[in-house]
N, C-alpha and C. Protein backbone atom coordinates (compact mmCIF):
# COMPACT_ATOMS: atom_id res chain seq x y z
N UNK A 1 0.84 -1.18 0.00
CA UNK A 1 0.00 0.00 0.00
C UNK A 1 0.89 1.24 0.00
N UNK A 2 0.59 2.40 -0.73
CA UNK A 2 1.19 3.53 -1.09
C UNK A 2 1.23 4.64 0.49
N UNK A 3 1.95 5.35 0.70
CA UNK A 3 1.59 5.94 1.66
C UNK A 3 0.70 7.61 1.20
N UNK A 4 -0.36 7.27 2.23
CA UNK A 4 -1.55 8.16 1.80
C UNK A 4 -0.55 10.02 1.85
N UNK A 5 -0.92 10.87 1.10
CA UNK A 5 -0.59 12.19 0.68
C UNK A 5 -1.36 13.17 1.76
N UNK A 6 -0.51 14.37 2.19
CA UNK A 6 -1.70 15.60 2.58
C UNK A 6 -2.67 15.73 1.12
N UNK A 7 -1.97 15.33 0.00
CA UNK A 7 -3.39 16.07 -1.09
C UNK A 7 -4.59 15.26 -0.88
N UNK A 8 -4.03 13.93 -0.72
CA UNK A 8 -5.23 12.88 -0.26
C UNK A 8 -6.33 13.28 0.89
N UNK A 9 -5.55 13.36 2.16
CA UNK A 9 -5.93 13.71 3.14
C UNK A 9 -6.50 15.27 3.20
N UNK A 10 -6.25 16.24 2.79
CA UNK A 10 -7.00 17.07 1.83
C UNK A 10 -8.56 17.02 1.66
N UNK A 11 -8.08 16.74 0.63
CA UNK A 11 -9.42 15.81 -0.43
C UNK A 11 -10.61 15.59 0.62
N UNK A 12 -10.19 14.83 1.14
CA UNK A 12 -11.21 13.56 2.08
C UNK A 12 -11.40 14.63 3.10
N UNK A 13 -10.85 15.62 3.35
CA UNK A 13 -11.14 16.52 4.92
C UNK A 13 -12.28 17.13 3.98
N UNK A 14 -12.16 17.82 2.53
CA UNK A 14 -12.89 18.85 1.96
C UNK A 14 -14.06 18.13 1.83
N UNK A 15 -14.05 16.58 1.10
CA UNK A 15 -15.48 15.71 1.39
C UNK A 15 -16.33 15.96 2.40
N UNK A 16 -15.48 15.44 3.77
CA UNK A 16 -16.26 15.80 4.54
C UNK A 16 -16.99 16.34 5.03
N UNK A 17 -16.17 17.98 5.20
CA UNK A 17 -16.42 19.32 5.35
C UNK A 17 -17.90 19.32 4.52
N UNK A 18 -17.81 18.99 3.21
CA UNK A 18 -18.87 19.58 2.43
C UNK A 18 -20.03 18.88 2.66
N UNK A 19 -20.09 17.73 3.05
CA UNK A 19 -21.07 16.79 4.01
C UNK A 19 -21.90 17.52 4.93
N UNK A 20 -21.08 17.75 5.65
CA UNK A 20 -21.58 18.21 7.10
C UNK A 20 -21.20 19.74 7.25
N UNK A 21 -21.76 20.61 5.56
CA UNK A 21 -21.62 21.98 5.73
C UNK A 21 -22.37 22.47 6.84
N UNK A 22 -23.62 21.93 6.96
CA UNK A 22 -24.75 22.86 7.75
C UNK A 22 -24.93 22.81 8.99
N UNK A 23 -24.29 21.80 9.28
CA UNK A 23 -23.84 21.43 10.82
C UNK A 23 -22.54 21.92 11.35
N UNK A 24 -21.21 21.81 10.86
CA UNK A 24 -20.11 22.14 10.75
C UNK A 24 -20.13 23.86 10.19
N UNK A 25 -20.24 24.40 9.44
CA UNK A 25 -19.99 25.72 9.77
C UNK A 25 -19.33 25.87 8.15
N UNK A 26 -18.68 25.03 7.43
CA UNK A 26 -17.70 24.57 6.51
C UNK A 26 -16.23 25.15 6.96
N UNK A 27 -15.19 25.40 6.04
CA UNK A 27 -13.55 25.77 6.70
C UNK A 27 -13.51 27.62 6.31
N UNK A 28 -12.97 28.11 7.15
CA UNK A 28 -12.84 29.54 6.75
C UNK A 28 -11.32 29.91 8.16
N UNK A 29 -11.02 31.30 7.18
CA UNK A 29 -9.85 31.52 8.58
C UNK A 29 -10.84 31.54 9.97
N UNK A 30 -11.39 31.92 10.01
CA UNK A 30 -13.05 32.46 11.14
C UNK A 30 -12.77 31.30 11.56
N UNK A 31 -13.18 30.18 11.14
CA UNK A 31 -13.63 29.13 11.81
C UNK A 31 -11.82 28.20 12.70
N UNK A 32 -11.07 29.11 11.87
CA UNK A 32 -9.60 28.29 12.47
C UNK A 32 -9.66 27.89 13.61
N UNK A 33 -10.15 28.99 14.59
CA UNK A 33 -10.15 28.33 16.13
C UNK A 33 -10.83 27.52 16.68
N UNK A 34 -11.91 27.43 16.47
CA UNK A 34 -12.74 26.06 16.69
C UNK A 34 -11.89 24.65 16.43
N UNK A 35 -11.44 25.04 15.00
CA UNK A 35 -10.49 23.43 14.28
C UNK A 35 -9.68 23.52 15.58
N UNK A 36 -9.12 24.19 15.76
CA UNK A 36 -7.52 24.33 16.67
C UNK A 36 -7.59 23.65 18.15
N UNK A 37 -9.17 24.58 18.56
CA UNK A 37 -9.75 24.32 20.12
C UNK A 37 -10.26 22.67 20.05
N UNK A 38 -10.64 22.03 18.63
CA UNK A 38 -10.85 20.72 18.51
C UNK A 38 -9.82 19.79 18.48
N UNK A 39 -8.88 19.79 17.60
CA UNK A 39 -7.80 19.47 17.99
C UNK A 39 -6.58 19.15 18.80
N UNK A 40 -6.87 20.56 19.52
CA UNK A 40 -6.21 20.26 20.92
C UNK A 40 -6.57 19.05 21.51
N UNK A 41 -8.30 19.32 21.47
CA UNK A 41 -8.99 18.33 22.71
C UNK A 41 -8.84 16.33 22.38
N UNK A 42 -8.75 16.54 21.08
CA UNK A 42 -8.03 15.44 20.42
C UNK A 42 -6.49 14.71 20.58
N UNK A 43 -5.86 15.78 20.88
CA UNK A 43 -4.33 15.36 21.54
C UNK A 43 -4.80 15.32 22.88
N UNK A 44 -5.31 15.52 23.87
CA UNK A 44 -5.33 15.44 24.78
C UNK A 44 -5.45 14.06 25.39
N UNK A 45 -6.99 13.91 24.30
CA UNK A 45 -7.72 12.27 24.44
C UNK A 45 -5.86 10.87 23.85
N UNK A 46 -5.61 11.57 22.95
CA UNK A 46 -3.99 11.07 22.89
C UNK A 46 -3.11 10.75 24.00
N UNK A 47 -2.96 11.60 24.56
CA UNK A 47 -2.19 12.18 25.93
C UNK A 47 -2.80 10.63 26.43
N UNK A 48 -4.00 10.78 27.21
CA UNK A 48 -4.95 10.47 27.91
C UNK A 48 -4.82 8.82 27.80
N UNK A 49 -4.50 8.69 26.51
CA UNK A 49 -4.49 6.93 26.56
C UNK A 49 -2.83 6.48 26.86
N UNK A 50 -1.96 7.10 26.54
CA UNK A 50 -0.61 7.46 26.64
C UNK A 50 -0.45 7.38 28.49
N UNK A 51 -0.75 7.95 28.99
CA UNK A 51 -0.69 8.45 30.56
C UNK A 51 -1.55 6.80 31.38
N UNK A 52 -2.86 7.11 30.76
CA UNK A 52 -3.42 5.53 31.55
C UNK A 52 -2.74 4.11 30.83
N UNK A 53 -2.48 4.24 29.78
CA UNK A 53 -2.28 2.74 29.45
C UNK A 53 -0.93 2.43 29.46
N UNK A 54 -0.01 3.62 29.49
CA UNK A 54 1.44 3.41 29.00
C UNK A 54 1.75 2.89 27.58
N UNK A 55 3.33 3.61 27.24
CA UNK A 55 3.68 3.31 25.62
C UNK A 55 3.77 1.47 25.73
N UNK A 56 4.05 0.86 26.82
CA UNK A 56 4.20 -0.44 26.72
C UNK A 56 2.83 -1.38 25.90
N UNK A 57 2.02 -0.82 26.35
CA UNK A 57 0.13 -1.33 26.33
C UNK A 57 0.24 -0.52 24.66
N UNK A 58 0.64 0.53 24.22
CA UNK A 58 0.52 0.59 23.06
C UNK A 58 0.87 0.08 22.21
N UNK A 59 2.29 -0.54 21.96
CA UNK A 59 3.30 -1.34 20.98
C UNK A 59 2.56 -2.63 21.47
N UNK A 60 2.05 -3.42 22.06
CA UNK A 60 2.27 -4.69 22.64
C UNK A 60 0.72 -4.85 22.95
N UNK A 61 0.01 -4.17 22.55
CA UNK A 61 -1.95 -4.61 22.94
C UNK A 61 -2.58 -4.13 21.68
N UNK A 62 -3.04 -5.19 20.48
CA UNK A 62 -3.49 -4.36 19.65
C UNK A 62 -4.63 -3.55 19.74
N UNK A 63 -5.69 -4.00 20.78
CA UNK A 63 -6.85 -3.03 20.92
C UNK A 63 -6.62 -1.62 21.19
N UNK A 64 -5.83 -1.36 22.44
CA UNK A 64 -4.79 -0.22 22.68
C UNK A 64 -3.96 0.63 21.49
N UNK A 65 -3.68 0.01 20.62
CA UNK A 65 -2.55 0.59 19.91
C UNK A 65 -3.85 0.93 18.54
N UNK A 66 -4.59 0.19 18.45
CA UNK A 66 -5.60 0.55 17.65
C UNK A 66 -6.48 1.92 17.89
N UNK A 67 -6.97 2.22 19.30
CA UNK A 67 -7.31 2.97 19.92
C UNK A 67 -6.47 4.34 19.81
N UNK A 68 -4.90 3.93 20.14
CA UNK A 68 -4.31 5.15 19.74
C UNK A 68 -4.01 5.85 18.76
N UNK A 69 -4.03 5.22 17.85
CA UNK A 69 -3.74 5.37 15.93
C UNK A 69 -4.84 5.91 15.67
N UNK A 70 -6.40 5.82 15.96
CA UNK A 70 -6.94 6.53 15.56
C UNK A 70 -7.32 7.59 16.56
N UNK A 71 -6.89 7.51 17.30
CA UNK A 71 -7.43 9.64 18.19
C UNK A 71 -6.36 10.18 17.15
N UNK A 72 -5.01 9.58 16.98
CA UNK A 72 -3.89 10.34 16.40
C UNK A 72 -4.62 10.67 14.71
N UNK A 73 -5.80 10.06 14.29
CA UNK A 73 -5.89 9.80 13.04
C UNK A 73 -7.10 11.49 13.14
N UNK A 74 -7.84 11.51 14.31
CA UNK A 74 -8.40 12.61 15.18
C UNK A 74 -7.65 13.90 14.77
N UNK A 75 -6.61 13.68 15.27
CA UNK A 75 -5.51 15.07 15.18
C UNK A 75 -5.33 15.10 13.80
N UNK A 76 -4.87 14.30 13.22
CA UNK A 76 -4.45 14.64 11.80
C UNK A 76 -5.32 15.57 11.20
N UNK A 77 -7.09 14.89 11.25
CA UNK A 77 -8.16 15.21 10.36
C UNK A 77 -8.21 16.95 10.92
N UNK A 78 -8.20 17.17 12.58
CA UNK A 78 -8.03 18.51 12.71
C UNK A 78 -7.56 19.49 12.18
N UNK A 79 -5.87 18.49 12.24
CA UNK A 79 -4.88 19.21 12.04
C UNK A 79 -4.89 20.27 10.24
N UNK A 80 -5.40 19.17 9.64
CA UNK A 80 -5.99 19.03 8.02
C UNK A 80 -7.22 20.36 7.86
N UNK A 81 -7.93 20.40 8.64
CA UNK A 81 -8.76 21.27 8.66
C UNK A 81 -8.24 22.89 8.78
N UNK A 82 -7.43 22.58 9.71
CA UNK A 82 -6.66 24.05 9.88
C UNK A 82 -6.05 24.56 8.86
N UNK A 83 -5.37 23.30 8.01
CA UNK A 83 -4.58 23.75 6.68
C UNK A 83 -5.50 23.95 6.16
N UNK A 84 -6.72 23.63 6.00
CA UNK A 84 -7.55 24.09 4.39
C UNK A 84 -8.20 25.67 4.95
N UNK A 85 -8.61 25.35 6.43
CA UNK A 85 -8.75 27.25 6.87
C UNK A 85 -8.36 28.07 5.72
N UNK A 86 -6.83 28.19 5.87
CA UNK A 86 -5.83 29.08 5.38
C UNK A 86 -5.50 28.76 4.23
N UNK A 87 -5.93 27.76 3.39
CA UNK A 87 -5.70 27.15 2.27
C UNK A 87 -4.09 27.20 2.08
N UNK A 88 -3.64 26.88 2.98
CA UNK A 88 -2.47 26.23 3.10
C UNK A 88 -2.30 24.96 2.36
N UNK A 89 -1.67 24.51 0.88
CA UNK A 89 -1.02 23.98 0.02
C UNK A 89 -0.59 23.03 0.53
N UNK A 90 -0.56 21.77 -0.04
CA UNK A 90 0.58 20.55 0.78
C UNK A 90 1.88 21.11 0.35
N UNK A 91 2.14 21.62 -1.09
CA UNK A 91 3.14 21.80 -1.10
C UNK A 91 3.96 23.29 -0.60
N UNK A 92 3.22 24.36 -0.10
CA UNK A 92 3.60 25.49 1.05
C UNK A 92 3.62 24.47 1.96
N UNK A 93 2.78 23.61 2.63
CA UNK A 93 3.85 22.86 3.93
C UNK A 93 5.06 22.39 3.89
N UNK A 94 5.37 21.37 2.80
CA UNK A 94 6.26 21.03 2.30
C UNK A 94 7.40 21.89 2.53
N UNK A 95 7.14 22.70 1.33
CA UNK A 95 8.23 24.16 1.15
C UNK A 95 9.09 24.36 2.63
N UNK A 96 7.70 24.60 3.87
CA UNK A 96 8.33 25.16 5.26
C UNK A 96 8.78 24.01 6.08
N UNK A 97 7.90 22.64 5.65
CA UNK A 97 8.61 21.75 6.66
C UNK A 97 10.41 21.45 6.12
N UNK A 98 10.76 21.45 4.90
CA UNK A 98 12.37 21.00 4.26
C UNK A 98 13.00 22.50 5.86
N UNK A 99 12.51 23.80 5.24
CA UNK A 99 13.28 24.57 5.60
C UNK A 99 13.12 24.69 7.31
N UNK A 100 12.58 24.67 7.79
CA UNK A 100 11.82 24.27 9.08
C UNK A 100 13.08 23.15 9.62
N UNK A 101 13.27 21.83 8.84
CA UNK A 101 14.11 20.45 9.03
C UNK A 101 15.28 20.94 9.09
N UNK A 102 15.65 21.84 8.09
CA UNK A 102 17.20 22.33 7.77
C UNK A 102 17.51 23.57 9.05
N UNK A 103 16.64 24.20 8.80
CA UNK A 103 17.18 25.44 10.30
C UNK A 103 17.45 24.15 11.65
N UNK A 104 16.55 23.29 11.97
CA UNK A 104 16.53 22.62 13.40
C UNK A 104 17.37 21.67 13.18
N UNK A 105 18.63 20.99 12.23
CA UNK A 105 19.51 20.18 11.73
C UNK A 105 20.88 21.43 12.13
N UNK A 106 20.79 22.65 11.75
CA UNK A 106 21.72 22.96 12.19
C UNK A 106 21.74 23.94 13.12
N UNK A 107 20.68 23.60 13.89
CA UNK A 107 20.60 24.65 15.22
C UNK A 107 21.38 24.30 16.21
N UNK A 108 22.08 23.35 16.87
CA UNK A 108 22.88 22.94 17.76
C UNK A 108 24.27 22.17 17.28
């Protein structure tokens, strides 16, 4: 299996979005903080299984590790939302994550 793309992941956030316009609000900068304030609460629930179950129960319990892959799958879809806010580009992420990698490679 190929590994899935932000354009992919994209895509499938904008599906959604357009699903559940009338309930959801659809993506706008306006709406960024909500994505953000959702998201958070999504790492948290992360945190949360991390703290009670330990990384051991994650690598080594598949129900557990299943459980955690998708809150993390939670954050992503957030995370995804925030980029289309701002219509932030996979490839403007791209662009900042290389240079982003390269400043913190030779920061110390």
């Amino acid at each position: 299996m190929a590994d899935m793309t932000f354009t992919e992941m994209q895509e499938m956030q904008r599906v959604l979005q357009e699903k559940y316009l009338e309930k959801w609000g659809g993506l706008s900068p306006e709406k960024a903080i909500e994505k953000l304030l959702w998201l958070h609460g999504e790492l948290g629930e992360v945190g949360d299984i991390l703290k009670k179950k330990g990384s051991r129960a994650i690598m080594e319990e598949p129900q557990i590790r299943e459980h955690f892959v998708e809150e993390l799958c939670d954050v992503l879809m957030y995370y995804n939302d925030v980029l289309l806010c701002f219509q932030i580009t996979p490839e403007e992420l791209e662009n900042s994550y290389r240079k982003k990698f390269q400043t913190n490679m030779s920061r110390w």
